[in-house]
PDB file of N, CA and C in Angstrom:
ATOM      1  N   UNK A   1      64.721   3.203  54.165  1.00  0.00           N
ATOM      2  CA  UNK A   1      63.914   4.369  53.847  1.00  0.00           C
ATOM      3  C   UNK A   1      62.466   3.918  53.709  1.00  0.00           C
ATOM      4  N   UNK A   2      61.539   4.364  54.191  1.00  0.00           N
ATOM      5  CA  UNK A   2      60.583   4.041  54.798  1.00  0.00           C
ATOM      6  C   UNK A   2      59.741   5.437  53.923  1.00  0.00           C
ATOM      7  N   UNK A   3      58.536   4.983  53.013  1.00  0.00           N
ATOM      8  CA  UNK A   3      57.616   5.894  52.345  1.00  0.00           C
ATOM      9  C   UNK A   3      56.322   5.391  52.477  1.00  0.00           C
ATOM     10  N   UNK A   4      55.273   6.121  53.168  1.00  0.00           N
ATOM     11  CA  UNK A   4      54.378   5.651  53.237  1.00  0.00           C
ATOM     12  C   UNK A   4      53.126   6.903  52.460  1.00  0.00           C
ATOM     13  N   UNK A   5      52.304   5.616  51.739  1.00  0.00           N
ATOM     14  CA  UNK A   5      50.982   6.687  50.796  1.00  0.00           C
ATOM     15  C   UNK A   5      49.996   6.471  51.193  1.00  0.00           C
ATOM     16  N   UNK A   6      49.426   7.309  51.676  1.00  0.00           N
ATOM     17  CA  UNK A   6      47.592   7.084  52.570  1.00  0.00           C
ATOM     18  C   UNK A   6      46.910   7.841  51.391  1.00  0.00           C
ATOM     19  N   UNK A   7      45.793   6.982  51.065  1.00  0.00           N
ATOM     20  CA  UNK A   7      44.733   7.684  50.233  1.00  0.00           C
ATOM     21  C   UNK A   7      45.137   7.439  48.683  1.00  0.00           C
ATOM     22  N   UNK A   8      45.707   6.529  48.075  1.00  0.00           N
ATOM     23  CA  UNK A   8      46.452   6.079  46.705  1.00  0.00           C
ATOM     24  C   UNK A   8      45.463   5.449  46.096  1.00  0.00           C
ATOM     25  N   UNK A   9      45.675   6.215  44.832  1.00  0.00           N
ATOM     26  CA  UNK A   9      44.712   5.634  43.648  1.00  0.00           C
ATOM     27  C   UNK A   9      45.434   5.000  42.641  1.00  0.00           C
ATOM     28  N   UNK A  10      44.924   5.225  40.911  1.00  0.00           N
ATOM     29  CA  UNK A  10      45.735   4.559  40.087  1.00  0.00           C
ATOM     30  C   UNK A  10      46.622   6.107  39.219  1.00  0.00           C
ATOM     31  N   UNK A  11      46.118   6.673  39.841  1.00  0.00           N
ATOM     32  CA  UNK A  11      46.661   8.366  39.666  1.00  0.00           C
ATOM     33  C   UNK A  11      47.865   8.737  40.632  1.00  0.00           C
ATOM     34  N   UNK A  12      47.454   8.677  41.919  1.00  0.00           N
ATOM     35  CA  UNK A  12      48.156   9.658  42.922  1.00  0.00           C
ATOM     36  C   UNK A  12      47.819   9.372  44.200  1.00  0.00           C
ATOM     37  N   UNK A  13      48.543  10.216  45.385  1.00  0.00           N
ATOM     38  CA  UNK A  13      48.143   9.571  46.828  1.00  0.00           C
ATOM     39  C   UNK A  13      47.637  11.051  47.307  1.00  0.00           C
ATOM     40  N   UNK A  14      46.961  10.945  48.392  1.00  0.00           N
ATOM     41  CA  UNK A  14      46.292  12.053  48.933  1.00  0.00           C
ATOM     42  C   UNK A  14      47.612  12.641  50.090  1.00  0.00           C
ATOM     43  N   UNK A  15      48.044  11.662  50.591  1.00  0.00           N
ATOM     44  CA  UNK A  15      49.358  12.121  51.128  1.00  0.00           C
ATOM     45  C   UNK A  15      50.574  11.327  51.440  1.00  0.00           C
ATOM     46  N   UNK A  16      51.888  11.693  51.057  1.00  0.00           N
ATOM     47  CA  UNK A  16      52.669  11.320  51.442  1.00  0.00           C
ATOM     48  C   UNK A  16      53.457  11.246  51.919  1.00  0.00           C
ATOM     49  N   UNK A  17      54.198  10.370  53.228  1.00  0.00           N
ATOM     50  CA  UNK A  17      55.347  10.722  54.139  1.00  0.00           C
ATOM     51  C   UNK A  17      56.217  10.189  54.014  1.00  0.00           C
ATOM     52  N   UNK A  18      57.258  11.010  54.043  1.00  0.00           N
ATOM     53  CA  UNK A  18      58.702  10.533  53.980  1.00  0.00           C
ATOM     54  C   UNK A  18      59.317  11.097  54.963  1.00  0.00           C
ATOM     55  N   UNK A  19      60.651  10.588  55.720  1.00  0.00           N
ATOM     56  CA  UNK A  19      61.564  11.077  56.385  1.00  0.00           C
ATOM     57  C   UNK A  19      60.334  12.231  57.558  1.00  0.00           C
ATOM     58  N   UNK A  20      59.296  11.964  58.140  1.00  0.00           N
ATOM     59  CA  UNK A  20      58.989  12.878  59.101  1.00  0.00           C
ATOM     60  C   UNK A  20      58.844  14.322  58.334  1.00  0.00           C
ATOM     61  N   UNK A  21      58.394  14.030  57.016  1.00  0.00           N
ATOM     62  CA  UNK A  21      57.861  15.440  56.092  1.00  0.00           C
ATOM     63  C   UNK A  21      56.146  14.702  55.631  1.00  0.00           C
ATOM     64  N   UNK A  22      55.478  15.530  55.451  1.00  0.00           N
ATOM     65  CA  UNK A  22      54.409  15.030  55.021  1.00  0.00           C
ATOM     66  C   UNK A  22      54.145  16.149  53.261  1.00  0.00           C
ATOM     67  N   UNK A  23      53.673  15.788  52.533  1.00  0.00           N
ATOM     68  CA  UNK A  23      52.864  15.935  51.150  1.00  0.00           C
ATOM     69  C   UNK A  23      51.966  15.630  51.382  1.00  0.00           C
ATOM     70  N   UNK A  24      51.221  17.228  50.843  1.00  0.00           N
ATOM     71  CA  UNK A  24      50.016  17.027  50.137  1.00  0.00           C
ATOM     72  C   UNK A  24      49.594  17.098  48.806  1.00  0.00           C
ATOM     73  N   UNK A  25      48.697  16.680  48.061  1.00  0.00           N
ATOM     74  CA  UNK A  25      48.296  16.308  46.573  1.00  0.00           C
ATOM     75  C   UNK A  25      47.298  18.030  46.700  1.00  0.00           C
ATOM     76  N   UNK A  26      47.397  18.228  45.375  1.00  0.00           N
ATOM     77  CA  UNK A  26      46.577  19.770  45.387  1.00  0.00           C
ATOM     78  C   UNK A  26      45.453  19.693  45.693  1.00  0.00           C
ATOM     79  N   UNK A  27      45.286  20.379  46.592  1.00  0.00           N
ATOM     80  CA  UNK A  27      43.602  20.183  47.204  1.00  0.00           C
ATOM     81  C   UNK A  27      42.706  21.569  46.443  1.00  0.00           C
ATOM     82  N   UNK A  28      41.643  21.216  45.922  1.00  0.00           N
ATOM     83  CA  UNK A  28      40.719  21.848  45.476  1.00  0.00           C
ATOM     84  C   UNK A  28      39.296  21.853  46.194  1.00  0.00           C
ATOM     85  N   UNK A  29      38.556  22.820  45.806  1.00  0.00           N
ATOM     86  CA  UNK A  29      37.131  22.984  46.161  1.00  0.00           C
ATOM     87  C   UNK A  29      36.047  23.474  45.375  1.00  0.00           C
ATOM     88  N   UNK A  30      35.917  22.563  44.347  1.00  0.00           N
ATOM     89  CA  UNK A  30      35.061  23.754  43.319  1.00  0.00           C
ATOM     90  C   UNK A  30      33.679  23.272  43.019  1.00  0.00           C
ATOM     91  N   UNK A  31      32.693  24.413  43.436  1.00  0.00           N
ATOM     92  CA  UNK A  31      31.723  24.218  42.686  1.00  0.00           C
ATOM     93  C   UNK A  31      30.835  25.177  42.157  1.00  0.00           C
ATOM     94  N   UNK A  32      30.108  25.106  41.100  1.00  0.00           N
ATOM     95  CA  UNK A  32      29.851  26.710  40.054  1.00  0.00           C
ATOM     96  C   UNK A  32      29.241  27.818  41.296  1.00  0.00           C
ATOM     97  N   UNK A  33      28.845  27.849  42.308  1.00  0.00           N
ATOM     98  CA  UNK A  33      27.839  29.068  43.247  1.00  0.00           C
ATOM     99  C   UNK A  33      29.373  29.429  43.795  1.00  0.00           C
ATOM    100  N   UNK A  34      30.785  28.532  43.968  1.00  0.00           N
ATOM    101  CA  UNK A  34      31.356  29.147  45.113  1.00  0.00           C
ATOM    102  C   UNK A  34      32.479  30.136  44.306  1.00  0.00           C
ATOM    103  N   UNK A  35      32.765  31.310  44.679  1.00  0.00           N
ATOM    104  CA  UNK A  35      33.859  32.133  44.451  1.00  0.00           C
ATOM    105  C   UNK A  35      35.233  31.244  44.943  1.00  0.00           C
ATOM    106  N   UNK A  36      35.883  32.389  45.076  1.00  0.00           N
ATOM    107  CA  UNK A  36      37.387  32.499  45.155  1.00  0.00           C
ATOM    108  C   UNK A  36      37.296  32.381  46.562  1.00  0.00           C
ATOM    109  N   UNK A  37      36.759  33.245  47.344  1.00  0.00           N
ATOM    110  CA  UNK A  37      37.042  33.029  48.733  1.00  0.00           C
ATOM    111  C   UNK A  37      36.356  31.874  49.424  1.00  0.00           C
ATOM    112  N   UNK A  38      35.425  31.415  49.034  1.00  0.00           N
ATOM    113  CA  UNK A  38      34.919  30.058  49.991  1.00  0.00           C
ATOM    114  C   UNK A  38      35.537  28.571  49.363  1.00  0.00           C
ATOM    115  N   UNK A  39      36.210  29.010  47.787  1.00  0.00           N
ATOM    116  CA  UNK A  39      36.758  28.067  47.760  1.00  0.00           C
ATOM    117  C   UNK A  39      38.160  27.981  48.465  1.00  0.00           C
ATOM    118  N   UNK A  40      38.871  28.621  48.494  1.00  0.00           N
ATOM    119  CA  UNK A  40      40.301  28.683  49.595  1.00  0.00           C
ATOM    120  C   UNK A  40      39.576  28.694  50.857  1.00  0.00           C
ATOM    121  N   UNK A  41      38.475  28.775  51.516  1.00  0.00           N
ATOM    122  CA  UNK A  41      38.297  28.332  52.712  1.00  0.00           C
ATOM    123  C   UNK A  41      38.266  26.786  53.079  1.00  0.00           C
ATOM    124  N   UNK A  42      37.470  26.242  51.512  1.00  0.00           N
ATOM    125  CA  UNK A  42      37.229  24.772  51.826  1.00  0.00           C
ATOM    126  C   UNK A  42      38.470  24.400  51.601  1.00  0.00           C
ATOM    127  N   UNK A  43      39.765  24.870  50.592  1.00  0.00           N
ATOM    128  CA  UNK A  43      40.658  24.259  50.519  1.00  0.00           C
ATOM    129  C   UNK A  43      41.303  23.878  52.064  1.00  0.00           C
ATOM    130  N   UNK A  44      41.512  25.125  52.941  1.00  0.00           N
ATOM    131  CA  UNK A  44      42.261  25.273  53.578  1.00  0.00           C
ATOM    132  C   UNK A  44      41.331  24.143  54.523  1.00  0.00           C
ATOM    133  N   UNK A  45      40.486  24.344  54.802  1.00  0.00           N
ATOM    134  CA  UNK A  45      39.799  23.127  55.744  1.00  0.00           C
ATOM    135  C   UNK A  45      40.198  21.519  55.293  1.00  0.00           C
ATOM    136  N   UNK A  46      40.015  21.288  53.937  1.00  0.00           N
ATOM    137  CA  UNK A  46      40.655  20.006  53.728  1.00  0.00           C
ATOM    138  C   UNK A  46      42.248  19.861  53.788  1.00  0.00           C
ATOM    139  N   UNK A  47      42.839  20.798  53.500  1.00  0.00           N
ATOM    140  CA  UNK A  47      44.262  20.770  54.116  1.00  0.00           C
ATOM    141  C   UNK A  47      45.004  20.001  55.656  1.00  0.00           C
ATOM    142  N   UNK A  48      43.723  21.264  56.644  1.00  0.00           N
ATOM    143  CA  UNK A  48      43.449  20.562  58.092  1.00  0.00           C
ATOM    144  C   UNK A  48      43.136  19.276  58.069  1.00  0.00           C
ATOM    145  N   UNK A  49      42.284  18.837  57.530  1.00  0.00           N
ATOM    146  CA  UNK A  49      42.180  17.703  57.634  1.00  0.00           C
ATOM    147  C   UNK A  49      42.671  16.832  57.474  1.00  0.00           C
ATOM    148  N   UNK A  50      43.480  16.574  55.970  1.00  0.00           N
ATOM    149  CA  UNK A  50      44.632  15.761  55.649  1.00  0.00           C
ATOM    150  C   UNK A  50      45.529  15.274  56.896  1.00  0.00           C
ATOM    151  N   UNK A  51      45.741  17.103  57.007  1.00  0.00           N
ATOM    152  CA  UNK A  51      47.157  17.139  57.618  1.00  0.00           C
ATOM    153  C   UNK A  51      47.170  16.156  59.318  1.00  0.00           C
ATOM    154  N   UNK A  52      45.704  16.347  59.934  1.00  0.00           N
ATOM    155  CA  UNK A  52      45.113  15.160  61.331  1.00  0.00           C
ATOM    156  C   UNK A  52      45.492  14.082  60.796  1.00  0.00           C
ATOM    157  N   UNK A  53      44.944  13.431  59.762  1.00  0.00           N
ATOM    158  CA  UNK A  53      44.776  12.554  59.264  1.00  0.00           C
ATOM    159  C   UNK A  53      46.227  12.050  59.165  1.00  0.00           C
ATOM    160  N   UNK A  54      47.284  12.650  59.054  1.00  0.00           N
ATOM    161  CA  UNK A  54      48.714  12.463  58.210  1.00  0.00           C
ATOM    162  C   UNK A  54      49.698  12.139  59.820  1.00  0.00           C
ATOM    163  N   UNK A  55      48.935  12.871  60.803  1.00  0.00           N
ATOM    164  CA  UNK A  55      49.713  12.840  62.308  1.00  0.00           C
ATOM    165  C   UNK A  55      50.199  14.617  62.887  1.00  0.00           C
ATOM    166  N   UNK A  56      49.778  15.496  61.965  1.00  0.00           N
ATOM    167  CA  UNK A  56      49.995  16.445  62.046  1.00  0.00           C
ATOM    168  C   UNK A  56      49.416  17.816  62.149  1.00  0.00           C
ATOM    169  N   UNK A  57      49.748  18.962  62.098  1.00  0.00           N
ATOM    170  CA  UNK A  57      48.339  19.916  61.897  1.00  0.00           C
ATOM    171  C   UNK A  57      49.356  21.038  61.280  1.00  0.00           C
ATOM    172  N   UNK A  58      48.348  22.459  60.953  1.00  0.00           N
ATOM    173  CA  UNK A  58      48.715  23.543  59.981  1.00  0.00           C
ATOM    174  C   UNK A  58      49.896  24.344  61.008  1.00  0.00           C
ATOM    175  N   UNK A  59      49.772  24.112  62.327  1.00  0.00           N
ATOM    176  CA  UNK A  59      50.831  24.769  62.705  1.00  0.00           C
ATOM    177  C   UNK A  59      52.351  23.969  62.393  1.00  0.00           C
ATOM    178  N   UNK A  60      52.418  22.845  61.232  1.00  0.00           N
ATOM    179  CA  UNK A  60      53.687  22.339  61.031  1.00  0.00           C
ATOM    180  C   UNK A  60      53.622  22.309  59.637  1.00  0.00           C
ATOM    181  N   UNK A  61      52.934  23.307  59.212  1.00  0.00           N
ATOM    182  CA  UNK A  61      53.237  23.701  57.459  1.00  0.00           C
ATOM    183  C   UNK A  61      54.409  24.467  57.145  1.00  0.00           C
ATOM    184  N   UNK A  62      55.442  24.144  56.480  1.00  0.00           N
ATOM    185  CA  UNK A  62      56.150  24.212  56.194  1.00  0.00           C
ATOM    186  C   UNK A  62      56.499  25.245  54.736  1.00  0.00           C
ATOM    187  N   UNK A  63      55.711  24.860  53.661  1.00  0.00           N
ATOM    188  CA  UNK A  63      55.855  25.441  52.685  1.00  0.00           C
ATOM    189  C   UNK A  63      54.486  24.801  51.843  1.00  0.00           C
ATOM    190  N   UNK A  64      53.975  25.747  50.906  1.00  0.00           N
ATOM    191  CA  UNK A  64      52.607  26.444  50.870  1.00  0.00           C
ATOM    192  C   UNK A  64      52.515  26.617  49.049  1.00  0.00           C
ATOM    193  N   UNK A  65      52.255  26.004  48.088  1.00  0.00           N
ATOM    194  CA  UNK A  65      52.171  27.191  46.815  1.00  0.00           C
ATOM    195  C   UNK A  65      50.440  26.820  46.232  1.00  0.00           C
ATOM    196  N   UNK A  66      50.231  27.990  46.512  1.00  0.00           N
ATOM    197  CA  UNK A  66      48.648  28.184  46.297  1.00  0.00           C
ATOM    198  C   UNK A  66      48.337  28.525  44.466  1.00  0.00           C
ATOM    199  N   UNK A  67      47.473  28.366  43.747  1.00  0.00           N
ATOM    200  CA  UNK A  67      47.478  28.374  42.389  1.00  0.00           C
ATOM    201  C   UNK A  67      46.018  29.321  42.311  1.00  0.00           C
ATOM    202  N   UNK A  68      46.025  30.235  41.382  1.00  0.00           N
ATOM    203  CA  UNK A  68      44.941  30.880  41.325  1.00  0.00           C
ATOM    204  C   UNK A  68      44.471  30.956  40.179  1.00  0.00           C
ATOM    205  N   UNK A  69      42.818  30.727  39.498  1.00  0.00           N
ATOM    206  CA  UNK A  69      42.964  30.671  38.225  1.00  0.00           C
ATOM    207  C   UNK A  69      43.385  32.070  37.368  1.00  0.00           C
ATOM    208  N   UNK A  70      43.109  33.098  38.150  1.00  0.00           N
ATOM    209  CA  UNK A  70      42.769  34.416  37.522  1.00  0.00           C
ATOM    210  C   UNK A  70      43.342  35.398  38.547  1.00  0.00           C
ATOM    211  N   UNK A  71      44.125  36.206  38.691  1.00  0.00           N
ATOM    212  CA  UNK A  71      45.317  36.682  39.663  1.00  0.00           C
ATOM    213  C   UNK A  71      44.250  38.164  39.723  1.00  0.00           C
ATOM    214  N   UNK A  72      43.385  37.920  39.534  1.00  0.00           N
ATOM    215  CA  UNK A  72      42.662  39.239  39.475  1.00  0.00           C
ATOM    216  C   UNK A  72      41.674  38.668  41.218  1.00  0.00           C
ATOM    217  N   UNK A  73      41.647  37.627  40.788  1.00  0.00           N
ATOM    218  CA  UNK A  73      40.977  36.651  42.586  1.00  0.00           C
ATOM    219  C   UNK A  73      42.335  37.029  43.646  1.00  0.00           C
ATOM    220  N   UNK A  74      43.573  37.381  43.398  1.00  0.00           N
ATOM    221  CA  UNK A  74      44.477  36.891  44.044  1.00  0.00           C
ATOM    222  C   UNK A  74      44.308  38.202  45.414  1.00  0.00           C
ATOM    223  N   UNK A  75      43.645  39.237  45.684  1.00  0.00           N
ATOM    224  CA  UNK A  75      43.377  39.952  46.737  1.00  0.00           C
ATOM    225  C   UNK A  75      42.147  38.698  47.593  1.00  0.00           C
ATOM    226  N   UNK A  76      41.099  37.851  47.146  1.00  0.00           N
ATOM    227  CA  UNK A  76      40.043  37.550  47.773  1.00  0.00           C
ATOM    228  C   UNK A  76      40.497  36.372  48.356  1.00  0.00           C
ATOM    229  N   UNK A  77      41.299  35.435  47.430  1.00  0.00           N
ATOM    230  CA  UNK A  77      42.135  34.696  48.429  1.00  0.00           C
ATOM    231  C   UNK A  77      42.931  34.926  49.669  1.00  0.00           C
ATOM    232  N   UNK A  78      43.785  36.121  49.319  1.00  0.00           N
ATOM    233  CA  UNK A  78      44.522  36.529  50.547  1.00  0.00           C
ATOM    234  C   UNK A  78      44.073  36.602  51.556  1.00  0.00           C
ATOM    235  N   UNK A  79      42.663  37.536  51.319  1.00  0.00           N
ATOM    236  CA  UNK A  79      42.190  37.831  52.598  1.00  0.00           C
ATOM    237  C   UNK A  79      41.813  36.483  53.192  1.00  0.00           C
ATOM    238  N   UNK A  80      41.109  35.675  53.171  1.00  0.00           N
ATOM    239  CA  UNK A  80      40.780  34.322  53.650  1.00  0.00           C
ATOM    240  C   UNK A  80      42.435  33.810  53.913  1.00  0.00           C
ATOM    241  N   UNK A  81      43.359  33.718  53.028  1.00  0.00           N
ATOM    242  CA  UNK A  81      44.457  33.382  54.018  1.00  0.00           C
ATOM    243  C   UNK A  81      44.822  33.606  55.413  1.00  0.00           C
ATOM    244  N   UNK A  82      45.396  35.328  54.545  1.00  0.00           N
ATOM    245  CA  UNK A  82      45.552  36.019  56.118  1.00  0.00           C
ATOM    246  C   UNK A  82      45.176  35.671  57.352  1.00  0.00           C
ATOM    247  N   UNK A  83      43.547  35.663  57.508  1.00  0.00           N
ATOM    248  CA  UNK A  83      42.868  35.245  58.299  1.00  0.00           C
ATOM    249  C   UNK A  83      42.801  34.091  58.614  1.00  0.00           C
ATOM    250  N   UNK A  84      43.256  33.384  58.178  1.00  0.00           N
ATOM    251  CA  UNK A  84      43.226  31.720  58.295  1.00  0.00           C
ATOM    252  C   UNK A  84      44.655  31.786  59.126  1.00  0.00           C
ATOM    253  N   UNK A  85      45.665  32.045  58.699  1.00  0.00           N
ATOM    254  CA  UNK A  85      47.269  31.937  59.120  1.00  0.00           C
ATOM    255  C   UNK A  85      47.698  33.077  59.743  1.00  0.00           C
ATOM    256  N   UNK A  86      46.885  34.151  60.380  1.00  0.00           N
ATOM    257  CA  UNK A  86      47.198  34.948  61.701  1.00  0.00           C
ATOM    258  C   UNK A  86      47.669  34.557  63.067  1.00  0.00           C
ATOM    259  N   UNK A  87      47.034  33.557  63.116  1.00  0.00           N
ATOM    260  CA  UNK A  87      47.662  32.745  64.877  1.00  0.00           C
ATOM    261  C   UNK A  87      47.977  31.277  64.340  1.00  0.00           C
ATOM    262  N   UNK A  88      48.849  31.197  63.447  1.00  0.00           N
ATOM    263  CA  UNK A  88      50.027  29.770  62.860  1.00  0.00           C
ATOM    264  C   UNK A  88      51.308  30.642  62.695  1.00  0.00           C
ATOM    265  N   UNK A  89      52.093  29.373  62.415  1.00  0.00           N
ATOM    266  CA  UNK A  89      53.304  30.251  62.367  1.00  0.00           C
ATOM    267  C   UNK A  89      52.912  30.033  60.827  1.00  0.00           C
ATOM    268  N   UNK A  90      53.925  30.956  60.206  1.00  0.00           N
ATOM    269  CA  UNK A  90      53.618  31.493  58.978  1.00  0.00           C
ATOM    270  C   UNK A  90      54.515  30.704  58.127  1.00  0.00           C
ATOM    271  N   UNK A  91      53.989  29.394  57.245  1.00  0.00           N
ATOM    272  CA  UNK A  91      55.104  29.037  56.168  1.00  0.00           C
ATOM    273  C   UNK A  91      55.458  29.703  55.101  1.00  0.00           C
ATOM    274  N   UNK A  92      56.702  28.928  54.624  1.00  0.00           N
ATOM    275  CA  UNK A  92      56.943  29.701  52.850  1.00  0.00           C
ATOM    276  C   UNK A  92      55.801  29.465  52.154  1.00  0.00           C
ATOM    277  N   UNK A  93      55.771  30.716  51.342  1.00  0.00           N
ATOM    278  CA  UNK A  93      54.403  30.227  50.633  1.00  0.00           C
ATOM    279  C   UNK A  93      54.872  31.070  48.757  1.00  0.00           C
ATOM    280  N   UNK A  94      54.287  30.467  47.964  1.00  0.00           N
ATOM    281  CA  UNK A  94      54.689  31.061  46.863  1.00  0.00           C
ATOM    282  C   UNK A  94      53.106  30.841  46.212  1.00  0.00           C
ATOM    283  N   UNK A  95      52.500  31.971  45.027  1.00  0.00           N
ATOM    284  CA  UNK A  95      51.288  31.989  44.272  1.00  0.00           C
ATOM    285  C   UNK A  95      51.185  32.238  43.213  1.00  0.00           C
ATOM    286  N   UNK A  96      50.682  31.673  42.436  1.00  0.00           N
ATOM    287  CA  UNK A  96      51.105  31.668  40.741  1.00  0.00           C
ATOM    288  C   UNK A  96      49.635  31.808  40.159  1.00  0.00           C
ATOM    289  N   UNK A  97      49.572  32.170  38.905  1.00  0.00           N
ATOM    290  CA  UNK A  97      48.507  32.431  38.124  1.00  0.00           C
ATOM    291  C   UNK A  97      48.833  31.003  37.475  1.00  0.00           C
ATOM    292  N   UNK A  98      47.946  30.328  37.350  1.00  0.00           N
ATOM    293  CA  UNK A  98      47.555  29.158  36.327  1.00  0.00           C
ATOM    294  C   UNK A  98      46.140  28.692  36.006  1.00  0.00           C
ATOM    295  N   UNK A  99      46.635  28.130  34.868  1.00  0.00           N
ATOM    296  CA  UNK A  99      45.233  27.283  33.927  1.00  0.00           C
ATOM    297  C   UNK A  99      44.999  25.889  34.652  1.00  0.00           C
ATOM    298  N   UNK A 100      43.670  25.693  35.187  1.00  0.00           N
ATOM    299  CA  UNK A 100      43.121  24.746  36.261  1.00  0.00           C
ATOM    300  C   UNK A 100      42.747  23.530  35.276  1.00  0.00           C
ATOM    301  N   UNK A 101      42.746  22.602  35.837  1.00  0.00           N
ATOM    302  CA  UNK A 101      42.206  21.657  35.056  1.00  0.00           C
ATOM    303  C   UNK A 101      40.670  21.233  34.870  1.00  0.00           C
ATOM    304  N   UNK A 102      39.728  21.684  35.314  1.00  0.00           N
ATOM    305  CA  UNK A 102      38.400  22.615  35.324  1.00  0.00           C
ATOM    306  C   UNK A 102      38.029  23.703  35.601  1.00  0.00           C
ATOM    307  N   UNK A 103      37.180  24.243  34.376  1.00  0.00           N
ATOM    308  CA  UNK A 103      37.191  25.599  34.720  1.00  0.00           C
ATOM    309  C   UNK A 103      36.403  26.113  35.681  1.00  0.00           C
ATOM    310  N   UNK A 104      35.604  25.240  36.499  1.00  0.00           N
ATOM    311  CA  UNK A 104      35.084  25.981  37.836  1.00  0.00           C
ATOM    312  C   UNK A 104      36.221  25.925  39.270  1.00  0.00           C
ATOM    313  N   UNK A 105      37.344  25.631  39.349  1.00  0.00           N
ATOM    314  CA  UNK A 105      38.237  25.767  40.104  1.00  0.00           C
ATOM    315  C   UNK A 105      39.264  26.932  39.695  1.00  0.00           C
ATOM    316  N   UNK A 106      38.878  27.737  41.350  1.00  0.00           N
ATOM    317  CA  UNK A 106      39.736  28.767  40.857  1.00  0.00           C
ATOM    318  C   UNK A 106      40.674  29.236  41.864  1.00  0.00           C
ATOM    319  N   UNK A 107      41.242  27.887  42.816  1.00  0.00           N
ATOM    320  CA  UNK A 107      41.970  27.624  43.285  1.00  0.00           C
ATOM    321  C   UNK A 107      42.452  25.944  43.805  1.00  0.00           C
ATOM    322  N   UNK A 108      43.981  26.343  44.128  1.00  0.00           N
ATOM    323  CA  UNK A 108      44.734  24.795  44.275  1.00  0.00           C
ATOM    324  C   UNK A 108      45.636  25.363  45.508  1.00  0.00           C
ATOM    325  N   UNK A 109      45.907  24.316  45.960  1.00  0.00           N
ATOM    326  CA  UNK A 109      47.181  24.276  47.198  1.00  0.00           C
ATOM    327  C   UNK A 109      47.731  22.897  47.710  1.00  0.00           C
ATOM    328  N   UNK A 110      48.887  23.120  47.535  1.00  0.00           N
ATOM    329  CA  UNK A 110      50.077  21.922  47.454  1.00  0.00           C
ATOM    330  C   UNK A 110      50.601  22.306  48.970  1.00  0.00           C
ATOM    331  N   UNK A 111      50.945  21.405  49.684  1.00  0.00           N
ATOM    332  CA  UNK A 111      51.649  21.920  51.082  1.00  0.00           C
ATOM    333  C   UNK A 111      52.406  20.578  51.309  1.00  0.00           C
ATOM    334  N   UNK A 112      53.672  21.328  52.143  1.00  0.00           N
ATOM    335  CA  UNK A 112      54.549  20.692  52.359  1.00  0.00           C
ATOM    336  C   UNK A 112      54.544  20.543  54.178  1.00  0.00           C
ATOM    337  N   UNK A 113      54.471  19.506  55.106  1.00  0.00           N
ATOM    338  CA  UNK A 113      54.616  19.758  56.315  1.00  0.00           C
ATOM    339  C   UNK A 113      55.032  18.778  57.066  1.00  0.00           C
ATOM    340  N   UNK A 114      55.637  19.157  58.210  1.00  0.00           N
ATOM    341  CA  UNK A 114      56.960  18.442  59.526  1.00  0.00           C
ATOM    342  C   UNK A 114      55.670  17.217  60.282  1.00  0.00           C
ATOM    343  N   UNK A 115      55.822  16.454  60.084  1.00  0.00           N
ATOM    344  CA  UNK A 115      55.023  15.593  61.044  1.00  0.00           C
ATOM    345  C   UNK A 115      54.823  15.790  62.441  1.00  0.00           C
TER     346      UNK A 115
END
């Protein structure tokens, strides 16, 4: 069994593959000028990126759980989803209201994807 961690600190790895699945570590984007929607844009762009980086891309996302700080954002995200994942195939995705670990992040996304 063969696990490999690209991007490992004394915390955590930026991604990890196992068995021809790839992990990602919650990707954030925060900074005090950006809302809800440009931060799920940058998320989703560093996602892409990872995911090159990992051997793979968003059309092999698999499963998706996005974190929002304030579910009252959770229409401004969507829309930037939507639009983001209109021409992908569409993974599982699940979205939860939670407490961020800074309060200028007011979004997270964990993804799961097929190499």
């Amino acid at each position: 069994m063969t696990i490999e961690r690209i991007g490992s600190n004394d915390r955590m790895s930026k991604i990890v593959k196992h068995n021809n699945t790839i992990y990602l570590c919650g990707q954030t984007a925060s900074a005090d000028e950006w809302d809800t929607a440009e931060q799920t844009r940058r998320c989703l762009q560093q996602v892409e990126d990872l995911l090159v980086e990992a051997g793979s891309s968003a059309d092999k996302i698999l499963s998706v759980t996005i974190y929002v700080r304030d579910m009252k954002d959770f229409a401004a995200m969507n829309e930037v989803w939507d639009a983001w994942v209109a021409d992908k195939p569409k993974p599982a995705r699940a979205c939860v209201e939670a407490h961020m670990a800074r309060p200028n992040v007011l979004v997270e996304l964990t993804v799961v994807a097929a190499q």
